[in-house]
PDB file of N, CA and C in Angstrom:
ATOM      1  N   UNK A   1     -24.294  16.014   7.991  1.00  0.00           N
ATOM      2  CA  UNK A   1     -24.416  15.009   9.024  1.00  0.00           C
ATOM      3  C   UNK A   1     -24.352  15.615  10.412  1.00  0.00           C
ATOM      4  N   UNK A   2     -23.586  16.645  10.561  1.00  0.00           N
ATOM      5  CA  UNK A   2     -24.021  17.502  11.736  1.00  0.00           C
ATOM      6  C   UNK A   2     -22.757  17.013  12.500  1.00  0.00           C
ATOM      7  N   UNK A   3     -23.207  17.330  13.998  1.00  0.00           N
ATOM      8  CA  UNK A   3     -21.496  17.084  14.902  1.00  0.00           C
ATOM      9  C   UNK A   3     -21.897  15.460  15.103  1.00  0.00           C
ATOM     10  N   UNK A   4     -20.670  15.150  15.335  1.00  0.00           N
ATOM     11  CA  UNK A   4     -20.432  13.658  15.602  1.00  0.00           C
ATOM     12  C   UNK A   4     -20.144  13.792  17.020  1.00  0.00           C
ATOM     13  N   UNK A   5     -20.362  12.715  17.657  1.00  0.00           N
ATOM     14  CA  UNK A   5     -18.681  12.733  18.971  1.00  0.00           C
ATOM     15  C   UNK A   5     -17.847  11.509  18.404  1.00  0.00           C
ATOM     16  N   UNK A   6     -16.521  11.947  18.645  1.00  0.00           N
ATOM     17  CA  UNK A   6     -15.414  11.140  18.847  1.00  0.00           C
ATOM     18  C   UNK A   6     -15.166   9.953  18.414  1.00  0.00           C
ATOM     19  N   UNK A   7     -15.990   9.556  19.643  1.00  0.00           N
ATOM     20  CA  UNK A   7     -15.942   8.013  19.513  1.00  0.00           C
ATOM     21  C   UNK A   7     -16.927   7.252  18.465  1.00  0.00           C
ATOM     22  N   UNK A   8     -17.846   8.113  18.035  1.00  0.00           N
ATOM     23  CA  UNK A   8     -18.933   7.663  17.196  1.00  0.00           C
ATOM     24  C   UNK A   8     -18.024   7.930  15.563  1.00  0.00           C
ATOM     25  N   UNK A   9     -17.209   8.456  15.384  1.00  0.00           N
ATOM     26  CA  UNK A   9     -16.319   9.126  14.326  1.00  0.00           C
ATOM     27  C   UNK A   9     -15.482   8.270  14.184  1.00  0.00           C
ATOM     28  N   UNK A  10     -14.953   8.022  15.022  1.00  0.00           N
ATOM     29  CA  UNK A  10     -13.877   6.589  14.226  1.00  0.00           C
ATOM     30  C   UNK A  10     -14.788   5.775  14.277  1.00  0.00           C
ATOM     31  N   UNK A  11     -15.625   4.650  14.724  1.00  0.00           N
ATOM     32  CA  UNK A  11     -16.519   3.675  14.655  1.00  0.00           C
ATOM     33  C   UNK A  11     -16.748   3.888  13.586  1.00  0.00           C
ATOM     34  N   UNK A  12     -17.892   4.979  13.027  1.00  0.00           N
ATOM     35  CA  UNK A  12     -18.590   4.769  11.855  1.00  0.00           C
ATOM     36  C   UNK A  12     -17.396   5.029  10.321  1.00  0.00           C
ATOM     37  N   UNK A  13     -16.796   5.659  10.712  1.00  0.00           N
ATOM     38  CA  UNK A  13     -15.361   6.169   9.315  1.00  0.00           C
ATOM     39  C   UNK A  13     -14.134   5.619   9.420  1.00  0.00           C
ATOM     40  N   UNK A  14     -13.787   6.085  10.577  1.00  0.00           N
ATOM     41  CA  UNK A  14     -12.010   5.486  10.570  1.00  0.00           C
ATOM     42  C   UNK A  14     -11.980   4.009  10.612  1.00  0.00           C
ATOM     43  N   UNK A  15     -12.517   3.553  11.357  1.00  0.00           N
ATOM     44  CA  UNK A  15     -12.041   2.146  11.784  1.00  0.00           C
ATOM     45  C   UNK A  15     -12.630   1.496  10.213  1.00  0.00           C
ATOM     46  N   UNK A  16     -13.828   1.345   9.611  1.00  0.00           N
ATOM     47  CA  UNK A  16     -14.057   0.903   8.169  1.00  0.00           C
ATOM     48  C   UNK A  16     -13.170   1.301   7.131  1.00  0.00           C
ATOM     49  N   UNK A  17     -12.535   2.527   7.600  1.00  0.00           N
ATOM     50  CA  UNK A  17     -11.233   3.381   6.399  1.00  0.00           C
ATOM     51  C   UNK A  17     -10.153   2.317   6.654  1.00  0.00           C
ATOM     52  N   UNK A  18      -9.647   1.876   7.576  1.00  0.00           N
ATOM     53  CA  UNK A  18      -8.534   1.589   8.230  1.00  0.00           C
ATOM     54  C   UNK A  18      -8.591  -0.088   7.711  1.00  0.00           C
ATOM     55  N   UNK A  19      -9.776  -0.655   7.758  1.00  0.00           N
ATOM     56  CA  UNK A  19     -10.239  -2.080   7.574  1.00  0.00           C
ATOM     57  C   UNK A  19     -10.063  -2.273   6.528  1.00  0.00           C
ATOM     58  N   UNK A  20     -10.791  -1.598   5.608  1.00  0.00           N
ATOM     59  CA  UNK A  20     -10.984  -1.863   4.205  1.00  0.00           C
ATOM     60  C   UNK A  20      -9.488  -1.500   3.197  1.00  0.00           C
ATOM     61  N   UNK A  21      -9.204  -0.174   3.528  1.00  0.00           N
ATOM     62  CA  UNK A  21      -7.751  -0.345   2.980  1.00  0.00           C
ATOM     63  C   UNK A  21      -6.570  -1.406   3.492  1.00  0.00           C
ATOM     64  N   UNK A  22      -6.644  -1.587   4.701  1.00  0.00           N
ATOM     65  CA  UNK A  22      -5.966  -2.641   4.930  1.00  0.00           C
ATOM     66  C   UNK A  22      -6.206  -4.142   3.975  1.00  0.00           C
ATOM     67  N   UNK A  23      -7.225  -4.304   3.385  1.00  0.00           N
ATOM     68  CA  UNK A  23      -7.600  -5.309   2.464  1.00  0.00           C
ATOM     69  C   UNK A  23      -6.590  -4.833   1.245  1.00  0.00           C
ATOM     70  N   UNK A  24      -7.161  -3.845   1.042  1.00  0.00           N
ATOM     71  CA  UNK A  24      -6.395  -2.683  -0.240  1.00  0.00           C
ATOM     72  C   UNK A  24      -4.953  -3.144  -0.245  1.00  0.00           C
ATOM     73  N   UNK A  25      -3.887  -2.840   0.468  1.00  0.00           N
ATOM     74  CA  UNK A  25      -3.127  -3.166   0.282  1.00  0.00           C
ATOM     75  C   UNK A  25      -2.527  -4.332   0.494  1.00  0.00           C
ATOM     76  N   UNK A  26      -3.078  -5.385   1.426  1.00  0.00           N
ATOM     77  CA  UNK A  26      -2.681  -6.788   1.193  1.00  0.00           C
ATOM     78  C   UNK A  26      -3.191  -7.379  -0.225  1.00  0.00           C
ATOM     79  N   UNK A  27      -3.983  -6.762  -0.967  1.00  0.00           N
ATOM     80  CA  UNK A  27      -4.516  -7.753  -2.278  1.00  0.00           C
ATOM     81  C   UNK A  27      -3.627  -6.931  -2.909  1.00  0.00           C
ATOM     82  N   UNK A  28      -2.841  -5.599  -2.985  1.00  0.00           N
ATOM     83  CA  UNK A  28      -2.084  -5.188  -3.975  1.00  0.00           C
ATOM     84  C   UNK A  28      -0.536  -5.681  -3.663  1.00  0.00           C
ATOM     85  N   UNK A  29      -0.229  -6.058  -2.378  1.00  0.00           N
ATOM     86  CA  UNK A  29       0.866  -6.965  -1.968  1.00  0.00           C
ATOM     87  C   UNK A  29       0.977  -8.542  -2.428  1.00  0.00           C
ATOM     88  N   UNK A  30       0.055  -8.530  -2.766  1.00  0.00           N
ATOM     89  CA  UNK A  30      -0.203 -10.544  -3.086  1.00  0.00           C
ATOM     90  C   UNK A  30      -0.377 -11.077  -1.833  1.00  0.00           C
ATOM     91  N   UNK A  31      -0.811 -10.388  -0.716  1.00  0.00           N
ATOM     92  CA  UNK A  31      -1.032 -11.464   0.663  1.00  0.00           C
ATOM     93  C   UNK A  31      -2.562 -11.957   0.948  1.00  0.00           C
ATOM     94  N   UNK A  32      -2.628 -12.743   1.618  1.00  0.00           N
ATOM     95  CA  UNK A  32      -4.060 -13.596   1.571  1.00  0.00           C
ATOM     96  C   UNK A  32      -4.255 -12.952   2.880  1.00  0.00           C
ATOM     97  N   UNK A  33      -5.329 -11.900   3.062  1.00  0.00           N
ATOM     98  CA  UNK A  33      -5.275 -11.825   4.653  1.00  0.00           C
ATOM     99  C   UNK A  33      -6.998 -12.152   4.828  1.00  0.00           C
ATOM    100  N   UNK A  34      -7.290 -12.244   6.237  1.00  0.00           N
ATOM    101  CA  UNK A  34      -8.357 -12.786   6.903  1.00  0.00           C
ATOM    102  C   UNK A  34      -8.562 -11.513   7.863  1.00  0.00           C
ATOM    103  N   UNK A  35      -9.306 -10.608   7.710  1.00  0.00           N
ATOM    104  CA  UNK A  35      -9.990  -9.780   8.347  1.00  0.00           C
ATOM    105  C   UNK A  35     -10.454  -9.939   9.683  1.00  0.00           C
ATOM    106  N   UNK A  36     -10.919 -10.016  11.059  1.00  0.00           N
ATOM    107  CA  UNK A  36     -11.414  -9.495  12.130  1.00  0.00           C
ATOM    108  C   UNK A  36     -13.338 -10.021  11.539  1.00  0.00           C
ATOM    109  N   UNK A  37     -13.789 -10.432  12.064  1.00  0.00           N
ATOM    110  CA  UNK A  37     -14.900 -10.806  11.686  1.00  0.00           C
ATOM    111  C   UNK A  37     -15.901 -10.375  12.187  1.00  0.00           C
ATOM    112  N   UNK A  38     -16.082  -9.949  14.091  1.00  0.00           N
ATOM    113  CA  UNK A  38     -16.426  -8.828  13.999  1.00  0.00           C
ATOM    114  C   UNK A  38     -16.597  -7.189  13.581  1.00  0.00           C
ATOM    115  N   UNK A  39     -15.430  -6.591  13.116  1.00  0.00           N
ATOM    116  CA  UNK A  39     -15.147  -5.773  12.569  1.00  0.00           C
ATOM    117  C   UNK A  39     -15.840  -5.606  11.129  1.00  0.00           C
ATOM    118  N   UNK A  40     -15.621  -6.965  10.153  1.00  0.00           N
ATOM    119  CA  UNK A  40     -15.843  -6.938   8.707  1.00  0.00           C
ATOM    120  C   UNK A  40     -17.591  -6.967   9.225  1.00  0.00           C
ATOM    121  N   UNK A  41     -18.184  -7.568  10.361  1.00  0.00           N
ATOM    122  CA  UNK A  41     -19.704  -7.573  10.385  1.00  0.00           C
ATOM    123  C   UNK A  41     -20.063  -5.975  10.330  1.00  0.00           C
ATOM    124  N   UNK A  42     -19.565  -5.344  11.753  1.00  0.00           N
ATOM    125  CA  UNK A  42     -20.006  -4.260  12.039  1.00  0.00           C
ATOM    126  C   UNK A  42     -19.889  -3.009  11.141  1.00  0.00           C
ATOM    127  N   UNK A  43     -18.798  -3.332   9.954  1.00  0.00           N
ATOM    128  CA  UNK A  43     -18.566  -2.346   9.255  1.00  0.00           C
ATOM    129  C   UNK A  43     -19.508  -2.166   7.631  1.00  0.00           C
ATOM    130  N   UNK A  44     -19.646  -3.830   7.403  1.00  0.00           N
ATOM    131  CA  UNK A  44     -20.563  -4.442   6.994  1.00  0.00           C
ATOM    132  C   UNK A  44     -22.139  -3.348   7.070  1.00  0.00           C
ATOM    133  N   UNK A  45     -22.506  -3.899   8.461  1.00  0.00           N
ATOM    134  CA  UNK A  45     -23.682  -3.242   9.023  1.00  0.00           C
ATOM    135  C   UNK A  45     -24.121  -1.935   9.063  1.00  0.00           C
ATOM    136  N   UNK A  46     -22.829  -1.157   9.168  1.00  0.00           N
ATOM    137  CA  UNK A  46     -22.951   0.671   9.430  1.00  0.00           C
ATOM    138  C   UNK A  46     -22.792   0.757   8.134  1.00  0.00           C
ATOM    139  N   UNK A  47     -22.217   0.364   6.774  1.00  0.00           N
ATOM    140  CA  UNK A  47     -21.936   0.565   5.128  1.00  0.00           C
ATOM    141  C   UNK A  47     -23.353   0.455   4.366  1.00  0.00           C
ATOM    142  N   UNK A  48     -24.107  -0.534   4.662  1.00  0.00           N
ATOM    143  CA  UNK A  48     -25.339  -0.943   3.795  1.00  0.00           C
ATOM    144  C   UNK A  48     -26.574   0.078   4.460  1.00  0.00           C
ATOM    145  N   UNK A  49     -26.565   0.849   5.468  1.00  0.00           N
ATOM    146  CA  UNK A  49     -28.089   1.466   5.046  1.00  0.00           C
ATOM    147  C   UNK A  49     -27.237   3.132   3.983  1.00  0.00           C
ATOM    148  N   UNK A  50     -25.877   3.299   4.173  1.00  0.00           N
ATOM    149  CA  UNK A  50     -25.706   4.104   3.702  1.00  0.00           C
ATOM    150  C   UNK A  50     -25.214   4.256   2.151  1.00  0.00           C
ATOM    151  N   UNK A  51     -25.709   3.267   1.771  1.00  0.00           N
ATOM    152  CA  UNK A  51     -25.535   2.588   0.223  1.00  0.00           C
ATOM    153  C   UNK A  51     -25.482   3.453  -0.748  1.00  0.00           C
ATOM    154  N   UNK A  52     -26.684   4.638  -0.495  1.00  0.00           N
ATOM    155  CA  UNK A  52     -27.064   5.749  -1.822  1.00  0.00           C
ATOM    156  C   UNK A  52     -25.742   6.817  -1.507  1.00  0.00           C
ATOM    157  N   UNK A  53     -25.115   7.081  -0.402  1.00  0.00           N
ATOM    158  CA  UNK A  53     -24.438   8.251   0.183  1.00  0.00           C
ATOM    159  C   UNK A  53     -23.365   7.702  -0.242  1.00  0.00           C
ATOM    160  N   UNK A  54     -22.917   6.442   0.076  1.00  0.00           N
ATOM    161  CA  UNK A  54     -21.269   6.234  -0.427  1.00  0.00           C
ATOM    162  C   UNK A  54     -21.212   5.827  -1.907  1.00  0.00           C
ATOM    163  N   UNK A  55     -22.011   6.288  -2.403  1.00  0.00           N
ATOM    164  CA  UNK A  55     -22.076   5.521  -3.797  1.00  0.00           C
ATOM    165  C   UNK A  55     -21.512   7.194  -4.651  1.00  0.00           C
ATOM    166  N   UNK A  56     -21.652   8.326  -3.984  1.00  0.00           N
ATOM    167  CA  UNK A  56     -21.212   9.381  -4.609  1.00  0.00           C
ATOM    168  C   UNK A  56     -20.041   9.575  -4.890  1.00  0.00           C
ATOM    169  N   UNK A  57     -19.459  10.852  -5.814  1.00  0.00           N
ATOM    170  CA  UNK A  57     -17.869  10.518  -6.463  1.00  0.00           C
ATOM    171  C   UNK A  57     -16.862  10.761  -5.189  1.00  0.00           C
ATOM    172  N   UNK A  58     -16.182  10.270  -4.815  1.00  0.00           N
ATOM    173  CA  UNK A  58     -14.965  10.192  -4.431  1.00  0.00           C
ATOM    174  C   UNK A  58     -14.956   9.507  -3.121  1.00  0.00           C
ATOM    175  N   UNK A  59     -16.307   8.920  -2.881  1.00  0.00           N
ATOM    176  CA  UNK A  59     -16.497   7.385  -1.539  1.00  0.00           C
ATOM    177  C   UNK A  59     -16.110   6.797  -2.168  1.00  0.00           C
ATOM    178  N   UNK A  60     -17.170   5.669  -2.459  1.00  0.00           N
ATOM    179  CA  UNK A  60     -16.855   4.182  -3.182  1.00  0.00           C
ATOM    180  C   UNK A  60     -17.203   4.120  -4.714  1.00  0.00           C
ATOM    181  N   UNK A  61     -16.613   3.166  -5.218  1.00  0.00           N
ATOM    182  CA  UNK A  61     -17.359   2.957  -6.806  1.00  0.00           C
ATOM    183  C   UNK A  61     -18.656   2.527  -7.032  1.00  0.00           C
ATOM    184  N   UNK A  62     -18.871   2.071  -7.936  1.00  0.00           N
ATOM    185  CA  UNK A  62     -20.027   0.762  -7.832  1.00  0.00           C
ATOM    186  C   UNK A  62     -19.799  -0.095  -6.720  1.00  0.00           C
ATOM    187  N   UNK A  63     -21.025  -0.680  -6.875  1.00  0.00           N
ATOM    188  CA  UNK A  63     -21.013  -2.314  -5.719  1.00  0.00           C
ATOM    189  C   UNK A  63     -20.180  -3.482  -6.907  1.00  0.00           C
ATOM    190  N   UNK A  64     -19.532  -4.567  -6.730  1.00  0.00           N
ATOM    191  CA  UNK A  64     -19.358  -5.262  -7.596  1.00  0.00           C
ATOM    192  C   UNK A  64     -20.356  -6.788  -6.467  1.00  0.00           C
ATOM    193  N   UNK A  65     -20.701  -7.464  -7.944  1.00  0.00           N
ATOM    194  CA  UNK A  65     -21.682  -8.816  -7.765  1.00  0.00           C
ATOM    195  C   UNK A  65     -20.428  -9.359  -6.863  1.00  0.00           C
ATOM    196  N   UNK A  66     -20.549  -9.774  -5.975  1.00  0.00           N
ATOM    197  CA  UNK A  66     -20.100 -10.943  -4.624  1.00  0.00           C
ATOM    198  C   UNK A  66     -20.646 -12.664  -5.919  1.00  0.00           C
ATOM    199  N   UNK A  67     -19.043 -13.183  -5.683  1.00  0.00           N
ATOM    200  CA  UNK A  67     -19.228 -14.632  -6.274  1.00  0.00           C
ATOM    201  C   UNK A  67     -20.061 -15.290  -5.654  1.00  0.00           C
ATOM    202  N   UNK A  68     -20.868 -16.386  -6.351  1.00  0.00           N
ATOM    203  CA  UNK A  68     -22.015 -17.158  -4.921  1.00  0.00           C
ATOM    204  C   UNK A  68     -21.476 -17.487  -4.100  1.00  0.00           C
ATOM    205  N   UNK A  69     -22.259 -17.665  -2.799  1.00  0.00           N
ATOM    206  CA  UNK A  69     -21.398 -18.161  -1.696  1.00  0.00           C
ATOM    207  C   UNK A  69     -20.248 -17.677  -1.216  1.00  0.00           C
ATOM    208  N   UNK A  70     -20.258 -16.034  -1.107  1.00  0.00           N
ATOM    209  CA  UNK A  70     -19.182 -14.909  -0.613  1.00  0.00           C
ATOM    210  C   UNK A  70     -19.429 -15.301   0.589  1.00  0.00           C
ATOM    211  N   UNK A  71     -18.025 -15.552   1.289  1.00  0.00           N
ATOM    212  CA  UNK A  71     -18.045 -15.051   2.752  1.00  0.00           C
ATOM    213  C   UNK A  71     -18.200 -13.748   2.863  1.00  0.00           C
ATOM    214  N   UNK A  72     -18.323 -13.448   4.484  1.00  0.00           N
ATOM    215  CA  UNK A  72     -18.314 -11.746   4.616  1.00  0.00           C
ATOM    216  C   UNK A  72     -17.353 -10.543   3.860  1.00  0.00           C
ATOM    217  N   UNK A  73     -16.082 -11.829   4.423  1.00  0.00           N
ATOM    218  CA  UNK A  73     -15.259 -10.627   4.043  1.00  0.00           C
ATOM    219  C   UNK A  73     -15.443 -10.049   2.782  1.00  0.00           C
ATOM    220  N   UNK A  74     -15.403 -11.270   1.282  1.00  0.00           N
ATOM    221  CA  UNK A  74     -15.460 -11.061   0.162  1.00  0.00           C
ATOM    222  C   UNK A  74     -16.847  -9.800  -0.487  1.00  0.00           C
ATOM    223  N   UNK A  75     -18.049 -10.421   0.592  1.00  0.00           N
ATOM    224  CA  UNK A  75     -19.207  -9.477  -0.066  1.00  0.00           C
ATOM    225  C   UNK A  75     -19.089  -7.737   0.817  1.00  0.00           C
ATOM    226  N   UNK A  76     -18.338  -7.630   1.730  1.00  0.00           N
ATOM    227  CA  UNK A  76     -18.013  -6.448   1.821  1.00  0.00           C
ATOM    228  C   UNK A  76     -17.153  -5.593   1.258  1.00  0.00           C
ATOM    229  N   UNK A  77     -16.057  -6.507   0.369  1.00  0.00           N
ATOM    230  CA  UNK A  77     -15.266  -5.941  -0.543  1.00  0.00           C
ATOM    231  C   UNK A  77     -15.717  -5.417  -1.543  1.00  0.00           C
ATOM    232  N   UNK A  78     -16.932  -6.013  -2.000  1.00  0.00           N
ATOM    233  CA  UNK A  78     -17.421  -6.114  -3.143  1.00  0.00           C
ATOM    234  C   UNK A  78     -18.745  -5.314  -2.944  1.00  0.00           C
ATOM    235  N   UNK A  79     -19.547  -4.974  -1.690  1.00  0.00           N
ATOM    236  CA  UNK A  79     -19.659  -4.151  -1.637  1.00  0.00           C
ATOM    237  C   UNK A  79     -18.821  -2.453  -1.645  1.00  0.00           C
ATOM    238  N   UNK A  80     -18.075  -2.400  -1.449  1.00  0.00           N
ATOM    239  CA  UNK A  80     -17.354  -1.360  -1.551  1.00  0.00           C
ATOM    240  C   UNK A  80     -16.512  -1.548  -3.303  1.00  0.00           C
ATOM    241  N   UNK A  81     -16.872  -1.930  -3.509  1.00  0.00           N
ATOM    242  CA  UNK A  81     -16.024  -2.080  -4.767  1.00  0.00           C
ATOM    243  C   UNK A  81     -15.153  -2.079  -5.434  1.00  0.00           C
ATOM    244  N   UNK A  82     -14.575  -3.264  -4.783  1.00  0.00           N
ATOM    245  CA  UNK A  82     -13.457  -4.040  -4.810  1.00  0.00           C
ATOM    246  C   UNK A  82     -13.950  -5.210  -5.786  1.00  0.00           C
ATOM    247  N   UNK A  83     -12.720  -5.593  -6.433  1.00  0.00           N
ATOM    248  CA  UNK A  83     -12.982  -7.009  -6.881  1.00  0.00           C
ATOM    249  C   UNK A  83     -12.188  -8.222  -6.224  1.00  0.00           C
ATOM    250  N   UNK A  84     -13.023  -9.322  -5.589  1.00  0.00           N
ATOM    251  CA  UNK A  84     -12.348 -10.301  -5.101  1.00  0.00           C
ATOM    252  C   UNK A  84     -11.059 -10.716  -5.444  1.00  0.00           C
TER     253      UNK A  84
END
């Protein structure tokens, strides 16, 4: 991927690392949390053209099917592969 700057480095990694595990451990806590909705968009947005790249071993798992009528948050979980 070559050099990054900075600020383009947490945007595209940290801040989606930081988001998504934060889901991680409120669903392994039993808490109901509600995500940042810009955030779940934008992270959303920068995750899906890179679909084939995070799909390798030690990114993400599979995609899991989003229930009909996923809100964001849920079909980004589930993109990353999580189960609701």
């Amino acid at each position: 991927m070559g050099q990054i700057p900075l600020d383009q480095q947490v945007g595209r990694f940290s801040t989606p690392d930081v988001l998504i595990h934060t889901w991680d451990l409120a669903k392994a806590a039993g808490i109901d949390v509600n995500l940042d909705a810009d955030l779940l968009q934008e992270t959303y947005d920068a995750l899906v053209p890179m679909d084939e790249m995070i799909r390798m071993a030690g990114v993400f798992g599979p995609k899991v099917e989003p229930p009909a009528g996923a809100d964001l948050q849920t079909t980004l979980m589930c993109f990353t592969g999580r189960q609701p």
